[in-house]
Protein backbone atom coordinates (compact mmCIF):
# COMPACT_ATOMS: atom_id res chain seq x y z
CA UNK A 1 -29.23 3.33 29.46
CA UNK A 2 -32.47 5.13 30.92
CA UNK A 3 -34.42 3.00 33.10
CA UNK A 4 -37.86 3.86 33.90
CA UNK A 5 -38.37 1.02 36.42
CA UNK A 6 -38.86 3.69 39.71
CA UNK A 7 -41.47 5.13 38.12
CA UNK A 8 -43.74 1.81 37.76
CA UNK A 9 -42.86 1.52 41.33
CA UNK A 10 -43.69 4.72 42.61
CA UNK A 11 -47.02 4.39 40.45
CA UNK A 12 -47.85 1.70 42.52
CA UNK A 13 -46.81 2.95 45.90
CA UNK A 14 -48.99 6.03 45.37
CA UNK A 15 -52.23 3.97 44.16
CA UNK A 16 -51.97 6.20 40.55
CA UNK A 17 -52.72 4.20 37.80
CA UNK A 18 -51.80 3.68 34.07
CA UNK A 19 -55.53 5.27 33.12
CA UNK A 20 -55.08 8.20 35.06
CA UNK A 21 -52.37 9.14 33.63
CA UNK A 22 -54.01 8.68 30.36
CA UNK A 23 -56.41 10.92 31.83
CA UNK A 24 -54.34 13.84 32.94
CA UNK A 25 -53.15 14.48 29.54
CA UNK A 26 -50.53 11.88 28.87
CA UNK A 27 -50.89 10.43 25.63
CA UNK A 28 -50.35 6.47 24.95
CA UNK A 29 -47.48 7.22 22.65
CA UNK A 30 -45.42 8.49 25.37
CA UNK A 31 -47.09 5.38 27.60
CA UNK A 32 -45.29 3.28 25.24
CA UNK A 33 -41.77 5.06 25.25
CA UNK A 34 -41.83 4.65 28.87
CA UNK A 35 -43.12 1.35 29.12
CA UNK A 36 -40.10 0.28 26.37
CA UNK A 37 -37.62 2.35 27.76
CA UNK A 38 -37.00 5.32 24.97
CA UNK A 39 -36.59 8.67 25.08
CA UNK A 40 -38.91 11.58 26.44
CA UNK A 41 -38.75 15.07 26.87
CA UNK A 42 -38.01 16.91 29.99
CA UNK A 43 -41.57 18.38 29.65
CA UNK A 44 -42.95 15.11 29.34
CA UNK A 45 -40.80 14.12 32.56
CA UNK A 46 -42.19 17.20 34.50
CA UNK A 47 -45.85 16.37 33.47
CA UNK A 48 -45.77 13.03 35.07
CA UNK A 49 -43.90 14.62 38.23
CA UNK A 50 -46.51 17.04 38.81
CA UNK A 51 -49.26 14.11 37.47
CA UNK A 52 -47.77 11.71 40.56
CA UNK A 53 -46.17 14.08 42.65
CA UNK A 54 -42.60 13.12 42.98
CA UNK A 55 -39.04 14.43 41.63
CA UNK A 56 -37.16 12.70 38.88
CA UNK A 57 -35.56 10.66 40.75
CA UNK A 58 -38.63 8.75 41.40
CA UNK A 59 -39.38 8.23 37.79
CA UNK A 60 -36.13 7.67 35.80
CA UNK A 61 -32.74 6.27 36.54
CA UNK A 62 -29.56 5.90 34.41
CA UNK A 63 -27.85 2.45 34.31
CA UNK A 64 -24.97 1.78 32.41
């Protein structure tokens, strides 16, 4: 199951916000994928890695 828990968490660490995502090109579609845990793409994964700055590991892990 894909888990997109570390990425609320590393949100918050960095001080980057649901808006500025929103912002930055991300559209509230894919908001609501991550926020309920579906599927993305990997160039909606590398967006938000260059958006926040982090690897993958900081914004998706596999459970199972």
């Amino acid at each position: 199951m894909i888990d997109y828990s570390p990425l609320w968490e590393t949100m918050r660490e960095r001080g980057i916000t649901q808006y500025y995502l929103l912002q930055h090109g991300l559209d509230n579609k894919t908001l609501d994928s991550l926020k309920k845990n579906k599927n993305i793409t990997l160039l909606t994964l590398e967006k938000l890695c260059d958006l926040i700055g982090c690897t993958p590991n900081d914004i998706v892990k596999f459970q199972k």
